[in-house]
C-alpha atoms as a PDB file:
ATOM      1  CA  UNK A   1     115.184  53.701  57.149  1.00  0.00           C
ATOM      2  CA  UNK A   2     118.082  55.921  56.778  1.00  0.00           C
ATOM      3  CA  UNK A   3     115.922  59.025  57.087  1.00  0.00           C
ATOM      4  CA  UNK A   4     114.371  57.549  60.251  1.00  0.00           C
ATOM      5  CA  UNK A   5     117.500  56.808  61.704  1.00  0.00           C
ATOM      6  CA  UNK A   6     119.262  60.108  61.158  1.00  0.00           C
ATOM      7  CA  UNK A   7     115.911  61.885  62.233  1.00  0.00           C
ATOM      8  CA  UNK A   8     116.302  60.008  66.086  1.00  0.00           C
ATOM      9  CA  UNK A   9     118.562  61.532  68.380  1.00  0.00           C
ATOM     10  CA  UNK A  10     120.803  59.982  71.129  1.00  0.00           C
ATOM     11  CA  UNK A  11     121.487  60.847  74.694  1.00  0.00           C
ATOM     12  CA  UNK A  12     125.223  61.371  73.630  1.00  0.00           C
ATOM     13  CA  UNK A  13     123.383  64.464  71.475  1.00  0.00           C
ATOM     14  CA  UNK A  14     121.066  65.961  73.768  1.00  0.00           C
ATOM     15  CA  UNK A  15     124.028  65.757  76.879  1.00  0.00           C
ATOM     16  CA  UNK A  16     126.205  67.557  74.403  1.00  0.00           C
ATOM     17  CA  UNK A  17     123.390  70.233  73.425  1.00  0.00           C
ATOM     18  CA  UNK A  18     122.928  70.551  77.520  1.00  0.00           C
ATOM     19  CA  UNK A  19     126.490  70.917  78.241  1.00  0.00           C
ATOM     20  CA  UNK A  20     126.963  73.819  75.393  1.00  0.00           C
ATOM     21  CA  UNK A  21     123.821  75.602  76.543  1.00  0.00           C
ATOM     22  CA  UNK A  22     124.940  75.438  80.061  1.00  0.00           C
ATOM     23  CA  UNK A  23     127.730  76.704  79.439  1.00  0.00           C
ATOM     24  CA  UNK A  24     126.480  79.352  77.192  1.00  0.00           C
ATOM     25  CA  UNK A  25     124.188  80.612  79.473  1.00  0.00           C
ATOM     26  CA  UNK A  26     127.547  80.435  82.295  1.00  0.00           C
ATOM     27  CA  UNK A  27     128.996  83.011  80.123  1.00  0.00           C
ATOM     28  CA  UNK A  28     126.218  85.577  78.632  1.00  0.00           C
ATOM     29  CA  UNK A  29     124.052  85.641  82.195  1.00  0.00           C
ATOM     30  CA  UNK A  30     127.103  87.822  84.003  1.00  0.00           C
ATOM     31  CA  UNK A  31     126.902  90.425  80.383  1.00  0.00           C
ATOM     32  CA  UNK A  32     122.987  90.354  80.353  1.00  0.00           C
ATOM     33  CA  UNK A  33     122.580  91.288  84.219  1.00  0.00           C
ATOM     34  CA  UNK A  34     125.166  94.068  83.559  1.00  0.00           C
ATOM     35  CA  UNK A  35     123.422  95.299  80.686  1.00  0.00           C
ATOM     36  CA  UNK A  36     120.048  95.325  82.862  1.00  0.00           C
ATOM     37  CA  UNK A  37     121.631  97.204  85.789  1.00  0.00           C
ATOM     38  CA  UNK A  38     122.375 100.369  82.917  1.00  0.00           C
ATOM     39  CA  UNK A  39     118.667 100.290  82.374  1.00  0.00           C
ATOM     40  CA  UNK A  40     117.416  99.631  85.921  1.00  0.00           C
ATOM     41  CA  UNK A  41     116.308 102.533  88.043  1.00  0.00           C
ATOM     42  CA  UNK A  42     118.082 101.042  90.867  1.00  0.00           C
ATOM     43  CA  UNK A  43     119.860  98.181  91.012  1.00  0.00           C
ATOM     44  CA  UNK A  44     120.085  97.169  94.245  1.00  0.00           C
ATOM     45  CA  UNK A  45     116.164  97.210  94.296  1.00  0.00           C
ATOM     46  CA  UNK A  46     116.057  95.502  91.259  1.00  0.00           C
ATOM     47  CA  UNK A  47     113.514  95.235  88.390  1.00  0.00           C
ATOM     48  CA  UNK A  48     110.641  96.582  90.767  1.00  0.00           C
ATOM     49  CA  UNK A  49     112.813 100.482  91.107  1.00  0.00           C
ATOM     50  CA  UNK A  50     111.347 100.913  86.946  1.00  0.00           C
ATOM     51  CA  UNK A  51     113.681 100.890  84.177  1.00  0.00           C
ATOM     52  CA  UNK A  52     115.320 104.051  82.645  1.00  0.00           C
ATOM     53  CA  UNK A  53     117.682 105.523  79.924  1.00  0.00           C
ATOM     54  CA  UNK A  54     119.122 108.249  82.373  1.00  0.00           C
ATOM     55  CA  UNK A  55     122.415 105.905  83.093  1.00  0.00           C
ATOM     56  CA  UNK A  56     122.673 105.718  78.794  1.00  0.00           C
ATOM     57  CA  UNK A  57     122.306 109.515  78.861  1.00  0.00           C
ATOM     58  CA  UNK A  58     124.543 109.978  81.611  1.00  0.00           C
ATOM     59  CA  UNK A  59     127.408 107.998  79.827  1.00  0.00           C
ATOM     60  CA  UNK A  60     127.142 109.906  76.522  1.00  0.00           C
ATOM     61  CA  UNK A  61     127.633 113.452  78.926  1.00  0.00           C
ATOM     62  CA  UNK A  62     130.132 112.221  80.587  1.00  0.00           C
ATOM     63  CA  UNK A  63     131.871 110.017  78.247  1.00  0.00           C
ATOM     64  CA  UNK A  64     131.202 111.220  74.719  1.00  0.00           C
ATOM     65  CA  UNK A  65     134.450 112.584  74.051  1.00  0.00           C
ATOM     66  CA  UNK A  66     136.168 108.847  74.850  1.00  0.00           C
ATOM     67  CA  UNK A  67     133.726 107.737  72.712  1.00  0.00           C
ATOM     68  CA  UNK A  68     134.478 109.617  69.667  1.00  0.00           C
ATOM     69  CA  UNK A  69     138.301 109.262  70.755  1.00  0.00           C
ATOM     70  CA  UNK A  70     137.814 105.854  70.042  1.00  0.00           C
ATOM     71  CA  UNK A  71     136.140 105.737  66.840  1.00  0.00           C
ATOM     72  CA  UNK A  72     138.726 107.968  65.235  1.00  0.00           C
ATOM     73  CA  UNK A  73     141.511 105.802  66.464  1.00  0.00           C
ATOM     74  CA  UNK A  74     140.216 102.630  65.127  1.00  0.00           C
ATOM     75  CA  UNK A  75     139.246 104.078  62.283  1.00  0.00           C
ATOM     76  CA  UNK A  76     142.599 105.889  61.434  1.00  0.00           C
ATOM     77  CA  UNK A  77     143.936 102.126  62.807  1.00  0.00           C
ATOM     78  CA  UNK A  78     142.143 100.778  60.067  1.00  0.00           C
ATOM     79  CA  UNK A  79     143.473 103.237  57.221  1.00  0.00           C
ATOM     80  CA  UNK A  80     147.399 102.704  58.455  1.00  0.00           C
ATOM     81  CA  UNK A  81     146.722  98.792  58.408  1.00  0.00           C
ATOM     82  CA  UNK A  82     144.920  99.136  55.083  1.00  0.00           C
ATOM     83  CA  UNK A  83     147.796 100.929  53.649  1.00  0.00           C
ATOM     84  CA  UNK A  84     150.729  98.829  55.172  1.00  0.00           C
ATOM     85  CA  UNK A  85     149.040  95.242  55.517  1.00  0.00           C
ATOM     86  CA  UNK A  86     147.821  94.829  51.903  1.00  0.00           C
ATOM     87  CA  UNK A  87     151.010  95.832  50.065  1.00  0.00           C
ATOM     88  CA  UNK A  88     152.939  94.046  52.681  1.00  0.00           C
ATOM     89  CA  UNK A  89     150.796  90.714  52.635  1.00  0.00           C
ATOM     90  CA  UNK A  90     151.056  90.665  48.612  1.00  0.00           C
ATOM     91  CA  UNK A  91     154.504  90.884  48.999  1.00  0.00           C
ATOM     92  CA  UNK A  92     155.468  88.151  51.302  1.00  0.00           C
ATOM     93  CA  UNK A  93     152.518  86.024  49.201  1.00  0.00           C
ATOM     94  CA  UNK A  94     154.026  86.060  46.155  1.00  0.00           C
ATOM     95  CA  UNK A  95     157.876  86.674  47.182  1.00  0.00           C
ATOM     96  CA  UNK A  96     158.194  83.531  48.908  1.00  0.00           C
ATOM     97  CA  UNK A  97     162.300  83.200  50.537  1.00  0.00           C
ATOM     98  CA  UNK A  98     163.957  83.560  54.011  1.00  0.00           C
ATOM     99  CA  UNK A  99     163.544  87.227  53.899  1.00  0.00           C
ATOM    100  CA  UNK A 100     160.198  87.400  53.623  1.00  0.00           C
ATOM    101  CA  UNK A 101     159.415  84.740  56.507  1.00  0.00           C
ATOM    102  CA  UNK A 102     161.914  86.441  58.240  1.00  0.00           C
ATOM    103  CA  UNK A 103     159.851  89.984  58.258  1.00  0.00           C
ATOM    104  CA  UNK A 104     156.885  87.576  58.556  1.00  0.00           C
ATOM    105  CA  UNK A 105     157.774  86.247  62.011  1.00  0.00           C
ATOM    106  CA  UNK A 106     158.690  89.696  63.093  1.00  0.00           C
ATOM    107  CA  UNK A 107     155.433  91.658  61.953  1.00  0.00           C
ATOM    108  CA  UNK A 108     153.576  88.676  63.508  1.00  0.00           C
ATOM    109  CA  UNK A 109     155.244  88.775  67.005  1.00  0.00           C
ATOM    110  CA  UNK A 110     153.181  91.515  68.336  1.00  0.00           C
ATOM    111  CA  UNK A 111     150.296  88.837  68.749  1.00  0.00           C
ATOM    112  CA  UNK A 112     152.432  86.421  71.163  1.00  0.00           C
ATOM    113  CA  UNK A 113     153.880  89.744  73.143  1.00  0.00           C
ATOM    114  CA  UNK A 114     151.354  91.037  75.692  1.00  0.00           C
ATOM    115  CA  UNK A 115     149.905  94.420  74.944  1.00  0.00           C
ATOM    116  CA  UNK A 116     151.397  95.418  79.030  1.00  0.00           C
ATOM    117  CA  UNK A 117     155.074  94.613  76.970  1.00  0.00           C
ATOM    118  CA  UNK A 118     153.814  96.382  74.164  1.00  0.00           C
ATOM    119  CA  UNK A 119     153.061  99.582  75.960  1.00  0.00           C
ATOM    120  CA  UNK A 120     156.391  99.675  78.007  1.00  0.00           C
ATOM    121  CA  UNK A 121     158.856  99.340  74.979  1.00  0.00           C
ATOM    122  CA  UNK A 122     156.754 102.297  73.355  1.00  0.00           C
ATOM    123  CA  UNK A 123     157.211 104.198  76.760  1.00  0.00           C
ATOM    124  CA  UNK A 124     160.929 103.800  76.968  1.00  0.00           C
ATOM    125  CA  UNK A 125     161.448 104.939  73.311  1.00  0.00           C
ATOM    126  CA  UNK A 126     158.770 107.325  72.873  1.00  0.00           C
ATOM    127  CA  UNK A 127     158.341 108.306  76.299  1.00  0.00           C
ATOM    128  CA  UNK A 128     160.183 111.231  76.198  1.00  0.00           C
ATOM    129  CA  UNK A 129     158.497 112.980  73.010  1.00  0.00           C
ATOM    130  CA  UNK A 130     156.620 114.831  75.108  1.00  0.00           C
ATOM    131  CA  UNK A 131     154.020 116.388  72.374  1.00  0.00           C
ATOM    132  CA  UNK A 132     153.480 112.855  70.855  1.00  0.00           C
ATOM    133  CA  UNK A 133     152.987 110.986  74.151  1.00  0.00           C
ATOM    134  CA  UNK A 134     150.546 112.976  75.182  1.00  0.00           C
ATOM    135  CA  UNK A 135     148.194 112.677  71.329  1.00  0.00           C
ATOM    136  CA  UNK A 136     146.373 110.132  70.667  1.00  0.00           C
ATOM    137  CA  UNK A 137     148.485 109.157  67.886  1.00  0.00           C
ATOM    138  CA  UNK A 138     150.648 107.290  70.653  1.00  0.00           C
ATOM    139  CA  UNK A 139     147.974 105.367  71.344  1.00  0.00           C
ATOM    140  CA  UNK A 140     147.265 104.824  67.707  1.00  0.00           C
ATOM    141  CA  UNK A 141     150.850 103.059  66.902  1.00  0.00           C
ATOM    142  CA  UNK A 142     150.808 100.963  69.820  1.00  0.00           C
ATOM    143  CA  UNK A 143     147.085  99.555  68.237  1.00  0.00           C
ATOM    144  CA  UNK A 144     148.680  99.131  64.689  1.00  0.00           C
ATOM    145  CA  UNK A 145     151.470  97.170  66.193  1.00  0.00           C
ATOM    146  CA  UNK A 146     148.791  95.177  67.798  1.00  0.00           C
ATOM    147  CA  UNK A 147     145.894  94.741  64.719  1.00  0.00           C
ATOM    148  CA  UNK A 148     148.419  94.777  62.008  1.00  0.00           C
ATOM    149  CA  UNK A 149     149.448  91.204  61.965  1.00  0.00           C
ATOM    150  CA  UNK A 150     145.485  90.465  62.034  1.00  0.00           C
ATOM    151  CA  UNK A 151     145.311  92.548  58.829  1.00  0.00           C
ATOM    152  CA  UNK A 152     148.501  90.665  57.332  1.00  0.00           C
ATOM    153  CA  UNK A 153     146.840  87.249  57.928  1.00  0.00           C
ATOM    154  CA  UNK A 154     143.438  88.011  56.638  1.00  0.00           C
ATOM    155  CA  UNK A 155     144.763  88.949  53.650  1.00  0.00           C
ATOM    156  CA  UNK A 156     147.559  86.171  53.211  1.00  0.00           C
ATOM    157  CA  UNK A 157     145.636  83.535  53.592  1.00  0.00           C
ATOM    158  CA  UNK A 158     143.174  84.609  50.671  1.00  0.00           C
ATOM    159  CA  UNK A 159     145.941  85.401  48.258  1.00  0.00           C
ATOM    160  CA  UNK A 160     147.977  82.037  49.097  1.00  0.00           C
ATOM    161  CA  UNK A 161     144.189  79.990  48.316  1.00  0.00           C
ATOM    162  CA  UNK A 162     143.693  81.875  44.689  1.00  0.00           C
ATOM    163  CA  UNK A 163     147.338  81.394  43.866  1.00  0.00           C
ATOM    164  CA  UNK A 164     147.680  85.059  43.194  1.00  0.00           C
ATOM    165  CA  UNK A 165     150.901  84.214  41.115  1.00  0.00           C
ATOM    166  CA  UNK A 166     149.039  82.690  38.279  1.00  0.00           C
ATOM    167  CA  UNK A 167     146.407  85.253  37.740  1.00  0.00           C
ATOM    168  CA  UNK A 168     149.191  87.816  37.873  1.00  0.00           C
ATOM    169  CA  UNK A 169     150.897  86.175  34.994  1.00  0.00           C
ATOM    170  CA  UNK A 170     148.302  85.887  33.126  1.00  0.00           C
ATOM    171  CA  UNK A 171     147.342  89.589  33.332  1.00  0.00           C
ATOM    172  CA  UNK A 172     151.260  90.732  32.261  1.00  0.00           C
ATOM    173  CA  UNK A 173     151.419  88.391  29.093  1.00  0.00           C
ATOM    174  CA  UNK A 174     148.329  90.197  28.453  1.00  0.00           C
ATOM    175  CA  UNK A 175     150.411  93.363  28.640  1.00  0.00           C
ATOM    176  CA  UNK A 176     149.181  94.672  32.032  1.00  0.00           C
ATOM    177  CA  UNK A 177     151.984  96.774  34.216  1.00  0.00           C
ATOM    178  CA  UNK A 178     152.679  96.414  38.166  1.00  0.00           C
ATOM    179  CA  UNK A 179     150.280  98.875  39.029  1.00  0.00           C
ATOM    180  CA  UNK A 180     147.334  98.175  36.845  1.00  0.00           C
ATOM    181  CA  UNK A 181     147.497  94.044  37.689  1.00  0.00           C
ATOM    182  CA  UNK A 182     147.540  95.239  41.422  1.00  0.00           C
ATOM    183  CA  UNK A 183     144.550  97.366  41.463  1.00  0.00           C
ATOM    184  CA  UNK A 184     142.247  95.147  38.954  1.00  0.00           C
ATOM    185  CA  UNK A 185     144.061  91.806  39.925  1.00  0.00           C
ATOM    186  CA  UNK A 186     145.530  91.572  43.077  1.00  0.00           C
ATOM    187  CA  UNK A 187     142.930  94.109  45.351  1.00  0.00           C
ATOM    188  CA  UNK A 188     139.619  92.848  43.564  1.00  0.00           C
ATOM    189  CA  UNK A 189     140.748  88.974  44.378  1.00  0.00           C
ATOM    190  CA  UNK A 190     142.071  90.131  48.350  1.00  0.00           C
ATOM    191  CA  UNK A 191     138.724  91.469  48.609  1.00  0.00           C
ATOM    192  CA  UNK A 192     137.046  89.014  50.974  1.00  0.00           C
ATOM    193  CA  UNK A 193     140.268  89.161  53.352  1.00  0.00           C
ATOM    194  CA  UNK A 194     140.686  92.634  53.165  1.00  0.00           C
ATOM    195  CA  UNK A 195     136.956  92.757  54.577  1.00  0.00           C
ATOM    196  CA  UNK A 196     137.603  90.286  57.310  1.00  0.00           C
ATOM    197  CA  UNK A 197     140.604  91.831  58.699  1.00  0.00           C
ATOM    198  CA  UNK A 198     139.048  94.979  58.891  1.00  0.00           C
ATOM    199  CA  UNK A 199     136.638  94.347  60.915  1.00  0.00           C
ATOM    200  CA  UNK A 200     139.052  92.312  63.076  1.00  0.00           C
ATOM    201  CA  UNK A 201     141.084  95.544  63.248  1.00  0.00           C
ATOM    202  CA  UNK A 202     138.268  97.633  63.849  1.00  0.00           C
ATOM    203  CA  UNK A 203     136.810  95.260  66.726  1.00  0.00           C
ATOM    204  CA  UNK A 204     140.545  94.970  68.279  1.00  0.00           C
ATOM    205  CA  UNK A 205     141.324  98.556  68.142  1.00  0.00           C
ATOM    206  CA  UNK A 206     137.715  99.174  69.658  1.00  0.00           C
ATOM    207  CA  UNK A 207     138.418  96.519  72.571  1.00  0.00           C
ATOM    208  CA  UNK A 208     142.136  97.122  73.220  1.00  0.00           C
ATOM    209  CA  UNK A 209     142.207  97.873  76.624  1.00  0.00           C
ATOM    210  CA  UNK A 210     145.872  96.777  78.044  1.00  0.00           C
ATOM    211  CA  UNK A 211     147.607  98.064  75.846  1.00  0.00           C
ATOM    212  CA  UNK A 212     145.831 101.788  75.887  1.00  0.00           C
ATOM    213  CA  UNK A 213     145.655 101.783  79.934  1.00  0.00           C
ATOM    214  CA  UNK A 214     149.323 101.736  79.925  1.00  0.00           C
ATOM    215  CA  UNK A 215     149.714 104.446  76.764  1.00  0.00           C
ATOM    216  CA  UNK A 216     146.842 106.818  77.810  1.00  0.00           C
ATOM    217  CA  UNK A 217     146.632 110.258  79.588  1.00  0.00           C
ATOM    218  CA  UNK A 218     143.669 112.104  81.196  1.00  0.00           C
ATOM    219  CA  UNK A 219     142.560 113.511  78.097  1.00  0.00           C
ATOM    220  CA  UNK A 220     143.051 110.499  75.540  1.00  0.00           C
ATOM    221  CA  UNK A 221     140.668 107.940  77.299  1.00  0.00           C
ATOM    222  CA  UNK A 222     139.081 105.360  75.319  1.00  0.00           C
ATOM    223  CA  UNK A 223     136.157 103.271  75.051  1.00  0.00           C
ATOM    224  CA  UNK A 224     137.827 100.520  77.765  1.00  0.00           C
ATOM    225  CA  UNK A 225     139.674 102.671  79.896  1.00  0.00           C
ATOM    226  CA  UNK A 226     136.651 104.846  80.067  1.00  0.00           C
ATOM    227  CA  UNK A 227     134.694 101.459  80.927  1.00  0.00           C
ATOM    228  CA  UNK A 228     137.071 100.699  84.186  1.00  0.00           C
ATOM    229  CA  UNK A 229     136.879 104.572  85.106  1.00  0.00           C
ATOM    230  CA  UNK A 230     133.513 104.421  85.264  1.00  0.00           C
ATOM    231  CA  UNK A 231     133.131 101.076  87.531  1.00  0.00           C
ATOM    232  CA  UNK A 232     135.675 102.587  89.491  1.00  0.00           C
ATOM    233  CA  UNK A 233     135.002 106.144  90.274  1.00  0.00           C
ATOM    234  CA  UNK A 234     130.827 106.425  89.421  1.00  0.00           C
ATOM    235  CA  UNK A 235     127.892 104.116  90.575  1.00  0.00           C
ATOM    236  CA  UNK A 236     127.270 100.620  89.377  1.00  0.00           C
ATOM    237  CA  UNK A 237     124.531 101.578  87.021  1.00  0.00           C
ATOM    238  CA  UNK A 238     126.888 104.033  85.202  1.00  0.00           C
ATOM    239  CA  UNK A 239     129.571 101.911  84.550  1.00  0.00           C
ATOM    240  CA  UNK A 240     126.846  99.123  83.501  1.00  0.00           C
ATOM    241  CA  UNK A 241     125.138 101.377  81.304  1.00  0.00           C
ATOM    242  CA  UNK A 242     128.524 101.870  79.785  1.00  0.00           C
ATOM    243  CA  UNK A 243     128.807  98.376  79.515  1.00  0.00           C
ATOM    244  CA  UNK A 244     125.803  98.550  77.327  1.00  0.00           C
ATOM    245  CA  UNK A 245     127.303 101.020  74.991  1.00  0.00           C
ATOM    246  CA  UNK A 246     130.227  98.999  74.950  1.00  0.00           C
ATOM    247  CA  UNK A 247     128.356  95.843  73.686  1.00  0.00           C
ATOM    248  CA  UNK A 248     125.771  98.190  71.123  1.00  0.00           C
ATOM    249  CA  UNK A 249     129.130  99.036  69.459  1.00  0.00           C
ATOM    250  CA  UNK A 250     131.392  95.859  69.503  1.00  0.00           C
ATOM    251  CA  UNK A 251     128.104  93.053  68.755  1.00  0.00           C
ATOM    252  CA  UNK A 252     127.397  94.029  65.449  1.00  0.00           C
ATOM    253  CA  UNK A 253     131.474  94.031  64.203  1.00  0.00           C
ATOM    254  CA  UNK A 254     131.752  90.677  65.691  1.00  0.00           C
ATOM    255  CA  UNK A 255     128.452  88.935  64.308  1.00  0.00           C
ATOM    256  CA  UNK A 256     129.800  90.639  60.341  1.00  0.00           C
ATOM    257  CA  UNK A 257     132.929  88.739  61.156  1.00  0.00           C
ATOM    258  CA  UNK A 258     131.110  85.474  61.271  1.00  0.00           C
ATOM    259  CA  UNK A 259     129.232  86.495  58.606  1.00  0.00           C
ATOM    260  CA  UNK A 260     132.335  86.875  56.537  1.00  0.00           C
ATOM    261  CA  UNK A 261     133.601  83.959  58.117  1.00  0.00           C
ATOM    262  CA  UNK A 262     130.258  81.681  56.772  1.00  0.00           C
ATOM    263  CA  UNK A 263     130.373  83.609  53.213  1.00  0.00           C
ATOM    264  CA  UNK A 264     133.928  82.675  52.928  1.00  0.00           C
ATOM    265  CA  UNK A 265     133.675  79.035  53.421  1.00  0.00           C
ATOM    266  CA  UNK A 266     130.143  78.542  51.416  1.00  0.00           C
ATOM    267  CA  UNK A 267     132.690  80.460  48.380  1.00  0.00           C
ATOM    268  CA  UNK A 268     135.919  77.808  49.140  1.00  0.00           C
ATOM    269  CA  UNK A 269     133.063  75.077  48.880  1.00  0.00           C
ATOM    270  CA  UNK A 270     131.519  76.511  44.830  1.00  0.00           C
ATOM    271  CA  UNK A 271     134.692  76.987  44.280  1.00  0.00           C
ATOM    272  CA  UNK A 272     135.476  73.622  42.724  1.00  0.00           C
ATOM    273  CA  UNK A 273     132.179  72.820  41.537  1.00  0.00           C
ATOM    274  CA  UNK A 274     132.842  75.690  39.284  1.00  0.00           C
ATOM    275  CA  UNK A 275     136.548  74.868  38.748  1.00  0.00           C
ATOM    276  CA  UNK A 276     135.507  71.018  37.336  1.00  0.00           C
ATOM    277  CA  UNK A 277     132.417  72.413  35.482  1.00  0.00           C
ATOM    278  CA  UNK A 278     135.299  74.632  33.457  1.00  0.00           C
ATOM    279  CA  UNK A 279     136.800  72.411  31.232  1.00  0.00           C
ATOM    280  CA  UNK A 280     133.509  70.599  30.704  1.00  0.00           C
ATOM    281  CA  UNK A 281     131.927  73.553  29.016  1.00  0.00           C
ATOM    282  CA  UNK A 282     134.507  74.950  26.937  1.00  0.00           C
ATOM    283  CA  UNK A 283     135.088  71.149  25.570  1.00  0.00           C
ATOM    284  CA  UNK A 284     131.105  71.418  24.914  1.00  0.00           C
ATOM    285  CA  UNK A 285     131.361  74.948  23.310  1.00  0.00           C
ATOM    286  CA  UNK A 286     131.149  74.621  19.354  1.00  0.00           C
ATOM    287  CA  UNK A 287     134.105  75.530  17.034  1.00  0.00           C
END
C-alpha cells in the first residue's frame, strides 16, 4: 500500500515538473540557438543555408591568442590562490579570534564589491605603472582579488567539518613537526575543498568579464572581452561561433563542480555510518 501510494503522482508534482522544465527550456533555448547560428551557413536563412565549421575556424584565427591569454591567466589565477588560499584558510580554521575574522571579512569583501569597483581602485593605484598596466599580470591580480575568497571558502568549510584541530594534535603527540602534519595532515584532509575551489577559480577567472573589460588593453583580450568584440565588430555567426567555444570550455568545469558537489555530500552522509561503526569494532576486536 505504501509502495502504491508513493509510486502515484499528484498534479501538485507534475505542475511543479512543468513549471521547472518551462523554465529550463526559457533559459537554455536563447544559448542553444546561439550555438546553432556558429554552425549555420547563414543564419538569417536558417537551417536550410547547410551547416559549417568555417565560423569555429574563423574564431581560432582570429581569436587564438585571447584564447590562450586566458588559459594562462586562470591557470596562473589558480597557482596564486593555491598558494595564498590554503595556508591562509588553515590559518583562520584553526586560529579562531577577532583577528582572524577580522582578515576574514576583509579577504571576503571582494565578492559583495562589483568587479566595475574592483577594476577602478586597481586603476587609480596601479594605473600609472605603465609596464604593469599594460601585462596581463594586471589583469591577473584584479582575478585573484576576485576568485580568492572562493578558494578561502572551499577550503574552510572542509577543514571546520573534520575538526582539523584534533587530527593535528594527534599527529604532534605522535612527534610530527608544523611542516610534516601540514603536508600529510592538513593538505591530504583539505583535499576535496581544495578541488572544488579550483575549479570555481578556474571557471570564474575563465568567465570574468567586468572586471577584465575595465583592466584590459588591445593586446591582453580575453575569452569575454573577446566574446563582446566579436558580436560587436564581426558578423553574428562569428561572435556565435565564439559563443560555442565559450560554452566547449566553461560546460565541462561547471558539470566537475557538481560532481564534486554530489561526491562531497554522498562522503558527509558515510561519514557517520563509519564514525558509529568505530567503537563497535574495536570493542569486538579480541585482546
Amino acid at each position: 500500500m505504501l509502495r502504491g501510494g508513493t509510486s502515484r503522482r499528484g498534479w501538485g508534482f507534475w505542475a511543479q515538473l512543468a513549471f521547472t522544465l518551462l523554465v529550463c527550456t526559457f533559459l537554455i533555448l536563447p544559448a542553444v540557438l546561439s550555438m546553432l547560428a556558429g554552425v549555420t551557413a547563414n543564419f538569417f536563412q536558417g537551417l536550410s543555408s547547410g551547416l559549417t565549421l568555417k565560423w569555429v575556424v574563423q574564431v581560432f584565427e582570429l581569436y587564438s591568442d585571447t584564447l590562450l591569454l586566458t588559459l594562462g591567466i586562470a591557470l596562473a589565477c589558480l597557482l596564486v590562490t593555491l598558494l595564498i588560499g590554503v595556508p591562509a584558510a588553515y590559518v583562520l580554521t584553526v586560529r579562531q579570534s577577532w583577528l582572524t575574522r577580522l582578515v576574514e571579512e576583509v579577504v571576503t569583501l571582494p565578492v559583495a564589491i562589483p568587479g566595475l569597483a574592483i577594476a577602478l581602485a586597481l586603476l587609480l593605484t596601479y594605473g600609472g605603472f605603465g609596464d604593469f598596466r599594460q601585462s596581463w599580470a594586471f589583469i591577473l591580480v584584479g582575478h585573484v582579488l576576485y576568485t580568492l575568497p572562493f578558494m578561502l571558502r572551499a577550503v574552510m568549510a572542509v577543514l571546520a567539518s573534520i575538526d582539523i584541530r584534533t587530527l593535528e594534535e594527534g599527529a604532534a603527540s605522535l612527534g610530527a613537526g608544523f611542516w610534516t602534519r601540514f603536508f600529510t595532515v592538513v593538505l591530504p584532509n583539505a583535499k576535496s575543498g581544495i578541488l572544488a575551489g579550483s575549479l570555481m577559480v578556474v571557471t570564474l577567472s575563465i568567465g570574468e568579464f567586468n572586471l577584465t573589460w575595465m583592466l584590459h588593453t588591445p593586446l591582453t583580450k580575453t575569452l569575454p572581452v573577446g566574446l563582446a568584440d566579436s558580436y560587436a565588430s564581426m558578423r553574428l555567426e562569428v561572435g556565435s561561433a565564439y559563443t560555442l567555444v565559450f560554452f566547449v570550455m566553461i560546460v565541462p568545469l561547471l558539470v566537475a563542480i557538481q560532481a564534486m558537489a554530489r561526491l562531497e555530500r554522498r562522503a558527509k552522509r558515510t561519514r557517520p555510518l563509519r564514525e558509529e561503526a568505530l567503537p563497535q569494532a574495536v570493542a569486538e576486536t579480541p585482546r
